[in-house]
PDB file of N, CA and C in Angstrom:
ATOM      1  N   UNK A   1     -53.541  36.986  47.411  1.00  0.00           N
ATOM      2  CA  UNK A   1     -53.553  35.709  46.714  1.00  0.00           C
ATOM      3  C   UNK A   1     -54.767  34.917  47.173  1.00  0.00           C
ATOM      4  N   UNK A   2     -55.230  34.308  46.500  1.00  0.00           N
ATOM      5  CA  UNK A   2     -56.953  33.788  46.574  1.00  0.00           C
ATOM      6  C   UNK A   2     -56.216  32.355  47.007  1.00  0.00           C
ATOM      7  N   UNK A   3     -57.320  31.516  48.170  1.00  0.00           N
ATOM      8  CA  UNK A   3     -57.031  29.807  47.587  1.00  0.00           C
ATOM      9  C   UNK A   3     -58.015  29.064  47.581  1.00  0.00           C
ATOM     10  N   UNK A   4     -58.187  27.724  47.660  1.00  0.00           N
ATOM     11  CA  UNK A   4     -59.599  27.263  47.452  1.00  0.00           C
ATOM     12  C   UNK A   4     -58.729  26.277  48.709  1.00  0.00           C
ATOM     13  N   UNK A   5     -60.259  26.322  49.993  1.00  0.00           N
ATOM     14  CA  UNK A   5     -60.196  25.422  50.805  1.00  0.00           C
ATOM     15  C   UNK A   5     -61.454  24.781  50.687  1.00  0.00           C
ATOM     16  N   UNK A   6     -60.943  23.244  50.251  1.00  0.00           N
ATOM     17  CA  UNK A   6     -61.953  22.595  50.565  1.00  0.00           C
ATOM     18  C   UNK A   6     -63.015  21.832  51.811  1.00  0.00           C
ATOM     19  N   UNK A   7     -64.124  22.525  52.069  1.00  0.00           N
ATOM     20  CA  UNK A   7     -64.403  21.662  53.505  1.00  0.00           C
ATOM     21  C   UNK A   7     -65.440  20.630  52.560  1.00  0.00           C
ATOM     22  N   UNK A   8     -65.842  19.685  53.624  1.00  0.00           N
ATOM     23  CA  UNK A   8     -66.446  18.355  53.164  1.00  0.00           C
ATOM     24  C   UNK A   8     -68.195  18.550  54.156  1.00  0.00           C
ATOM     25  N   UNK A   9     -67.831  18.712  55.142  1.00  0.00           N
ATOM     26  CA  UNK A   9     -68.149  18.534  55.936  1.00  0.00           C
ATOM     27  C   UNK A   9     -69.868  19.784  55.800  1.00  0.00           C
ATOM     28  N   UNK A  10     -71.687  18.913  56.190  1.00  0.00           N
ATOM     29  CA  UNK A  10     -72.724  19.645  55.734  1.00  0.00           C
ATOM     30  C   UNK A  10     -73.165  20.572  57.150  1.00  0.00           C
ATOM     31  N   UNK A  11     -72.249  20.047  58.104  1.00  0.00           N
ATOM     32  CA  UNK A  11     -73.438  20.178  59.548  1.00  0.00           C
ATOM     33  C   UNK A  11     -72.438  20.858  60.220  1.00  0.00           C
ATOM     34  N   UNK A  12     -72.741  21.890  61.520  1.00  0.00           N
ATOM     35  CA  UNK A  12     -71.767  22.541  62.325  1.00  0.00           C
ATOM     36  C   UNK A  12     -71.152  21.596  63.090  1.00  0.00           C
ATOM     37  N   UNK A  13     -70.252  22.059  64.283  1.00  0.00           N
ATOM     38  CA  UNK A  13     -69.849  21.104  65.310  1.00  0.00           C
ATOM     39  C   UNK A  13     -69.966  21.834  66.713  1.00  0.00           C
ATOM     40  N   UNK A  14     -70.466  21.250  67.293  1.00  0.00           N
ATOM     41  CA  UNK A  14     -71.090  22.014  68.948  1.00  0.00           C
ATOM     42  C   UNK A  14     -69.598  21.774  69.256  1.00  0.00           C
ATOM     43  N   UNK A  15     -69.411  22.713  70.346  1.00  0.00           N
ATOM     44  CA  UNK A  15     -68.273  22.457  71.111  1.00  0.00           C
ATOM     45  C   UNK A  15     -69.276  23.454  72.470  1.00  0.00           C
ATOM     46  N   UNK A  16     -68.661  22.780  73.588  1.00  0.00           N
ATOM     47  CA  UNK A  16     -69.475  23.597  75.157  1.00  0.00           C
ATOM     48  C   UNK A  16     -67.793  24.070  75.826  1.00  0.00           C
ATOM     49  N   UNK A  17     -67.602  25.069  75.446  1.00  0.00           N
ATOM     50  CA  UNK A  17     -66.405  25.403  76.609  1.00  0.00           C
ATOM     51  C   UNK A  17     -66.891  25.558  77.847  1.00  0.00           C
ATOM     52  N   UNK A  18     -67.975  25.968  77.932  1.00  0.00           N
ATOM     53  CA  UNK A  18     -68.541  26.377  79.328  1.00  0.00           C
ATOM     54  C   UNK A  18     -69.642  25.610  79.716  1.00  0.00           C
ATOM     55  N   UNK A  19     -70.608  26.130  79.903  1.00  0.00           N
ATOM     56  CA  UNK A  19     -72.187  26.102  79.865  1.00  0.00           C
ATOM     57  C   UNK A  19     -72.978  26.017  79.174  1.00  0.00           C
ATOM     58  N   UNK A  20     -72.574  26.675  78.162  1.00  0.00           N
ATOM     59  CA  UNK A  20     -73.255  27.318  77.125  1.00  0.00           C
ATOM     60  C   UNK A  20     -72.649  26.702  75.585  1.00  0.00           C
ATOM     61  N   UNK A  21     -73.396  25.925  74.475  1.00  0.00           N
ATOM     62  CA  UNK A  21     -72.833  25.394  73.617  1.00  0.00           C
ATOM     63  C   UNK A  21     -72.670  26.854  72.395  1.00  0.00           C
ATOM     64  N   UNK A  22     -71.839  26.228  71.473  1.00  0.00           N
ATOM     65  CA  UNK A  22     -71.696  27.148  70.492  1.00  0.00           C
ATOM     66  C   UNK A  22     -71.330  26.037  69.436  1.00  0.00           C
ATOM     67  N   UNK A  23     -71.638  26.599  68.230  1.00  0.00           N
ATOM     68  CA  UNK A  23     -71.757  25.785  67.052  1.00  0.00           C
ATOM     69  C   UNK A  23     -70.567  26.465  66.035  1.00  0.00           C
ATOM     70  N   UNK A  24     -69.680  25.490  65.950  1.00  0.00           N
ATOM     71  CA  UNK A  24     -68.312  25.855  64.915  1.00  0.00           C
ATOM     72  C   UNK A  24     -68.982  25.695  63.514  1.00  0.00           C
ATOM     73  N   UNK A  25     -68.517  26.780  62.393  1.00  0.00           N
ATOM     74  CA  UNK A  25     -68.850  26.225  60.972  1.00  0.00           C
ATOM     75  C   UNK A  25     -68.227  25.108  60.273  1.00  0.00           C
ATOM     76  N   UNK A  26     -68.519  23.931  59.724  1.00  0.00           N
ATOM     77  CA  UNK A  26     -67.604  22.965  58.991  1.00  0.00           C
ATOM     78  C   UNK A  26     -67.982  23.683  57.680  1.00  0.00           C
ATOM     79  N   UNK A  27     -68.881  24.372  57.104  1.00  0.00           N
ATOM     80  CA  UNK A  27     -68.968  24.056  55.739  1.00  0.00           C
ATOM     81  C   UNK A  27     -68.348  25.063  54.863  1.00  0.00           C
ATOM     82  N   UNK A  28     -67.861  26.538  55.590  1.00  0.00           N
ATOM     83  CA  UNK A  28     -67.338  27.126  55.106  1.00  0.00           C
ATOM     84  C   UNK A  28     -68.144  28.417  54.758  1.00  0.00           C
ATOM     85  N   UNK A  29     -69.540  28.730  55.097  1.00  0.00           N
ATOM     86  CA  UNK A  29     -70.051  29.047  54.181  1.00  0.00           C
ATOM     87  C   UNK A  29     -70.695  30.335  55.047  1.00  0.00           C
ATOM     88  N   UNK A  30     -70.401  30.156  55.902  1.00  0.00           N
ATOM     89  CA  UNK A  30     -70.966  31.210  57.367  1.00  0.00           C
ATOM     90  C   UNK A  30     -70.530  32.664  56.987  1.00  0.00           C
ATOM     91  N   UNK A  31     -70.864  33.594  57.248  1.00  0.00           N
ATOM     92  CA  UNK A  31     -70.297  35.106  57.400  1.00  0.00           C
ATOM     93  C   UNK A  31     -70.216  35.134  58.567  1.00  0.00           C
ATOM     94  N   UNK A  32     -70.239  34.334  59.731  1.00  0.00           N
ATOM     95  CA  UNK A  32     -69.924  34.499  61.390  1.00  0.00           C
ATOM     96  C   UNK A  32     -68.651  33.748  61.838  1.00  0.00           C
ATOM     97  N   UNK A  33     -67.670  33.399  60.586  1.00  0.00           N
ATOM     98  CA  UNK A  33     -66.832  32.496  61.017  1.00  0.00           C
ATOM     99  C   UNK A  33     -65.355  32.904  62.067  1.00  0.00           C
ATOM    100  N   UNK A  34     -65.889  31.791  63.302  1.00  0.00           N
ATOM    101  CA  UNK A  34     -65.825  30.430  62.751  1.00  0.00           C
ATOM    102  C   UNK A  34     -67.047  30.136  63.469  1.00  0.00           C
ATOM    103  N   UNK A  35     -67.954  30.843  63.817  1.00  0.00           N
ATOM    104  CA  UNK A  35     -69.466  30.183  64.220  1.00  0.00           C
ATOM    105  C   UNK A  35     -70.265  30.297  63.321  1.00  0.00           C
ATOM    106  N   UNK A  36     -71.302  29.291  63.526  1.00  0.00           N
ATOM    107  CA  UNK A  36     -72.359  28.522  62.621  1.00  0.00           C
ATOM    108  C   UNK A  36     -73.253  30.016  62.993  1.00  0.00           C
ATOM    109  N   UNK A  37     -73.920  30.729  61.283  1.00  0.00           N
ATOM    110  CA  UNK A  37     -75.232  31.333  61.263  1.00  0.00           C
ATOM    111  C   UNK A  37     -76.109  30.901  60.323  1.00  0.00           C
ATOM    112  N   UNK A  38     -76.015  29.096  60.263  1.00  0.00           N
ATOM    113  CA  UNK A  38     -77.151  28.780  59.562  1.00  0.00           C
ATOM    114  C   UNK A  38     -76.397  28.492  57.760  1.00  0.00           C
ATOM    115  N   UNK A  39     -75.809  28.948  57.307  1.00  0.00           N
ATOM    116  CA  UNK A  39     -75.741  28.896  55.553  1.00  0.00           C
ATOM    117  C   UNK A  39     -75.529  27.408  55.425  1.00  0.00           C
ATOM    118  N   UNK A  40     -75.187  26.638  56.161  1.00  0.00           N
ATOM    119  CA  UNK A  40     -75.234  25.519  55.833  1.00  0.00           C
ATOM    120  C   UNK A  40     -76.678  24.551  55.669  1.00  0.00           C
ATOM    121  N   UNK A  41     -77.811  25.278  55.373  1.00  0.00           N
ATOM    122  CA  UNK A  41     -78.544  24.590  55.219  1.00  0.00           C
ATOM    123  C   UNK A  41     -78.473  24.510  53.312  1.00  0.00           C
ATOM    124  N   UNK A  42     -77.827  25.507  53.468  1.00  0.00           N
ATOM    125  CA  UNK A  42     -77.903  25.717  51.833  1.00  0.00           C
ATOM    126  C   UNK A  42     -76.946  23.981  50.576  1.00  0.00           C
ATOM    127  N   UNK A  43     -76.034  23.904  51.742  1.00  0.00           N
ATOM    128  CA  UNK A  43     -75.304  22.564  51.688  1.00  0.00           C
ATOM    129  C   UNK A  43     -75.884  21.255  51.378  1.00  0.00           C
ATOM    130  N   UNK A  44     -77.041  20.791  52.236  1.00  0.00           N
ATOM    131  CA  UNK A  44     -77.555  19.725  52.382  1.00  0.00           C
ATOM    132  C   UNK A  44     -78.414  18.850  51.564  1.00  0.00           C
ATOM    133  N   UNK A  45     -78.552  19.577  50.416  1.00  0.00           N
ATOM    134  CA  UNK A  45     -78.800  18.452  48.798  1.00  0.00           C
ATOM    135  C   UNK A  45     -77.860  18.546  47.809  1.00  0.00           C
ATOM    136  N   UNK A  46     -76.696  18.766  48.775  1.00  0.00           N
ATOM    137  CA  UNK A  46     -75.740  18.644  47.474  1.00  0.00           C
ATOM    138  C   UNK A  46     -75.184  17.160  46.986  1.00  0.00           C
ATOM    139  N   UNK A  47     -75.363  16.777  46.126  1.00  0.00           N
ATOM    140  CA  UNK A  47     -75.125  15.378  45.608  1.00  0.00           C
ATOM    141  C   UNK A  47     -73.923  14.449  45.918  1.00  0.00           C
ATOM    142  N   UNK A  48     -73.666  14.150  46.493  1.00  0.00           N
ATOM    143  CA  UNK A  48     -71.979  13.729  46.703  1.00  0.00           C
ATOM    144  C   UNK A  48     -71.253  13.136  45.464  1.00  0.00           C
ATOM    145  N   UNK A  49     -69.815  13.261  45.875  1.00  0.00           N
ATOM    146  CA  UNK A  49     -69.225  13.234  44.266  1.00  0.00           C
ATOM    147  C   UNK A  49     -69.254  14.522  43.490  1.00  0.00           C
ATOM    148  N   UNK A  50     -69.586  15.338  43.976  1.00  0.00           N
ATOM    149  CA  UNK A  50     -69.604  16.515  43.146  1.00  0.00           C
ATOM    150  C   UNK A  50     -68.983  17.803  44.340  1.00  0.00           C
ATOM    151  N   UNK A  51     -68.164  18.599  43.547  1.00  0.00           N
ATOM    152  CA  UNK A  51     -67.796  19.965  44.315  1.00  0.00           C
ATOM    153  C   UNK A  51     -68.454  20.609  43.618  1.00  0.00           C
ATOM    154  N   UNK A  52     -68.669  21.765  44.644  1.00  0.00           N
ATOM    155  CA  UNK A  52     -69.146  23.003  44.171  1.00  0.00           C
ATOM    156  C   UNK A  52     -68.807  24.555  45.049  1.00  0.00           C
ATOM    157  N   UNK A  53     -69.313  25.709  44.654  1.00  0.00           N
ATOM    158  CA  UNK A  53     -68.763  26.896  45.086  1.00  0.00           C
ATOM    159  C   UNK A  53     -69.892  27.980  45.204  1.00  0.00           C
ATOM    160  N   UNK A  54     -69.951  28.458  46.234  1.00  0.00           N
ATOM    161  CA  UNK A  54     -70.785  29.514  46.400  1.00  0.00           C
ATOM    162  C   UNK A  54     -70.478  30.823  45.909  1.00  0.00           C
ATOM    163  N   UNK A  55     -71.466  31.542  45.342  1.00  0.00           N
ATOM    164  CA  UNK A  55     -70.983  32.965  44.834  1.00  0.00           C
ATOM    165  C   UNK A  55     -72.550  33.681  45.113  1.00  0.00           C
ATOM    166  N   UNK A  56     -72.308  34.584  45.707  1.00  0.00           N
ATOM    167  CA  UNK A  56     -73.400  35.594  46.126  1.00  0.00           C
ATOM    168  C   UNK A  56     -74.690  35.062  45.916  1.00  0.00           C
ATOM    169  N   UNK A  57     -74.588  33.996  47.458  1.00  0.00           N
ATOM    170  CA  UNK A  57     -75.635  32.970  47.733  1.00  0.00           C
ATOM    171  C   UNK A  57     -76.493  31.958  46.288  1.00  0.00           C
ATOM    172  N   UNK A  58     -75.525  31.545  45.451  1.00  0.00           N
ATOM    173  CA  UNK A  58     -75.766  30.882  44.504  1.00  0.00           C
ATOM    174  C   UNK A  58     -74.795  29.816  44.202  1.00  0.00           C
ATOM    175  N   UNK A  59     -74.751  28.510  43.882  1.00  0.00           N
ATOM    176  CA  UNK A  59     -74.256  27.172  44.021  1.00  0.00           C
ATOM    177  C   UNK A  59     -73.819  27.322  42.540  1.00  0.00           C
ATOM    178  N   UNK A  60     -72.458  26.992  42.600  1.00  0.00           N
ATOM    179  CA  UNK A  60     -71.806  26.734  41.046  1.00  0.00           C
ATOM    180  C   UNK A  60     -71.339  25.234  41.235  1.00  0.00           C
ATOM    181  N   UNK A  61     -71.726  24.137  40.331  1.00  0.00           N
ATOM    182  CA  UNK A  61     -70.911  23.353  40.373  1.00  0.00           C
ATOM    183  C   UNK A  61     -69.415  23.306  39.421  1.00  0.00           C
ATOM    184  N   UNK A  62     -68.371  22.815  40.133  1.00  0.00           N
ATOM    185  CA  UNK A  62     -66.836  22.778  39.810  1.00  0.00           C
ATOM    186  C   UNK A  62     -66.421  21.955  39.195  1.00  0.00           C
ATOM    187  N   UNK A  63     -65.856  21.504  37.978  1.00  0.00           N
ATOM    188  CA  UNK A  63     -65.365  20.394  37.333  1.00  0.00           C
ATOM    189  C   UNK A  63     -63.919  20.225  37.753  1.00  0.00           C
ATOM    190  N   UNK A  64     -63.855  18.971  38.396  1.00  0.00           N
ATOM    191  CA  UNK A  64     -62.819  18.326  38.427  1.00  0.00           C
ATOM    192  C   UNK A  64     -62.141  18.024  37.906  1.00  0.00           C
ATOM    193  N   UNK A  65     -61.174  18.063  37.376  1.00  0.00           N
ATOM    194  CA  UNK A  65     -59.769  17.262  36.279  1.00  0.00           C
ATOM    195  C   UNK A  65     -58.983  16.500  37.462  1.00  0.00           C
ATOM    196  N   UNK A  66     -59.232  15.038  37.098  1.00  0.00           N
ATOM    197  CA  UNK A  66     -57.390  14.404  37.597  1.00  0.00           C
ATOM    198  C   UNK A  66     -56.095  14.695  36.704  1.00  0.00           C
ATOM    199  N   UNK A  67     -55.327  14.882  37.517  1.00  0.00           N
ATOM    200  CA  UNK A  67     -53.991  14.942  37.358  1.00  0.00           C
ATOM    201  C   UNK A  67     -53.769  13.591  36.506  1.00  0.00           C
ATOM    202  N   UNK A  68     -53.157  13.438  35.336  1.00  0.00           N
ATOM    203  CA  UNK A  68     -52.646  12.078  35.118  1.00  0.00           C
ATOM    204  C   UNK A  68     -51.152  12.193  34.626  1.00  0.00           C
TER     205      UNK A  68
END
């Protein structure tokens, strides 16, 4: 069963358990997850107000419907 998680979030998040920092993915978009290898640069002109979806390193934007 497929689902759609939405992250929000353009930038990793350092966390140092040790010595040594390591970078968590927020954006979802990593093939190292849950560490950051960079795809989130691909994130960072995305317009806000708008979702969108990656498909074999290509940006789809998603139309929203509210519920009414």
């Amino acid at each position: 069963m497929a689902r759609i998680v939405v992250k929000t979030e353009k930038l990793p998040q350092e966390v140092k358990p040790g010595d040594k920092s390591v970078w968590i993915c927020k954006c979802g978009l990593s093939a190292t997850q849950p560490f950051c290898n960079g795809s989130h640069m691909k994130t960072l002109d995305e317009p806000e107000g708008k979702m969108f979806r990656y498909e074999n390193g290509k940006r789809i934007e998603v139309e929203v419907k509210d519920k009414q």
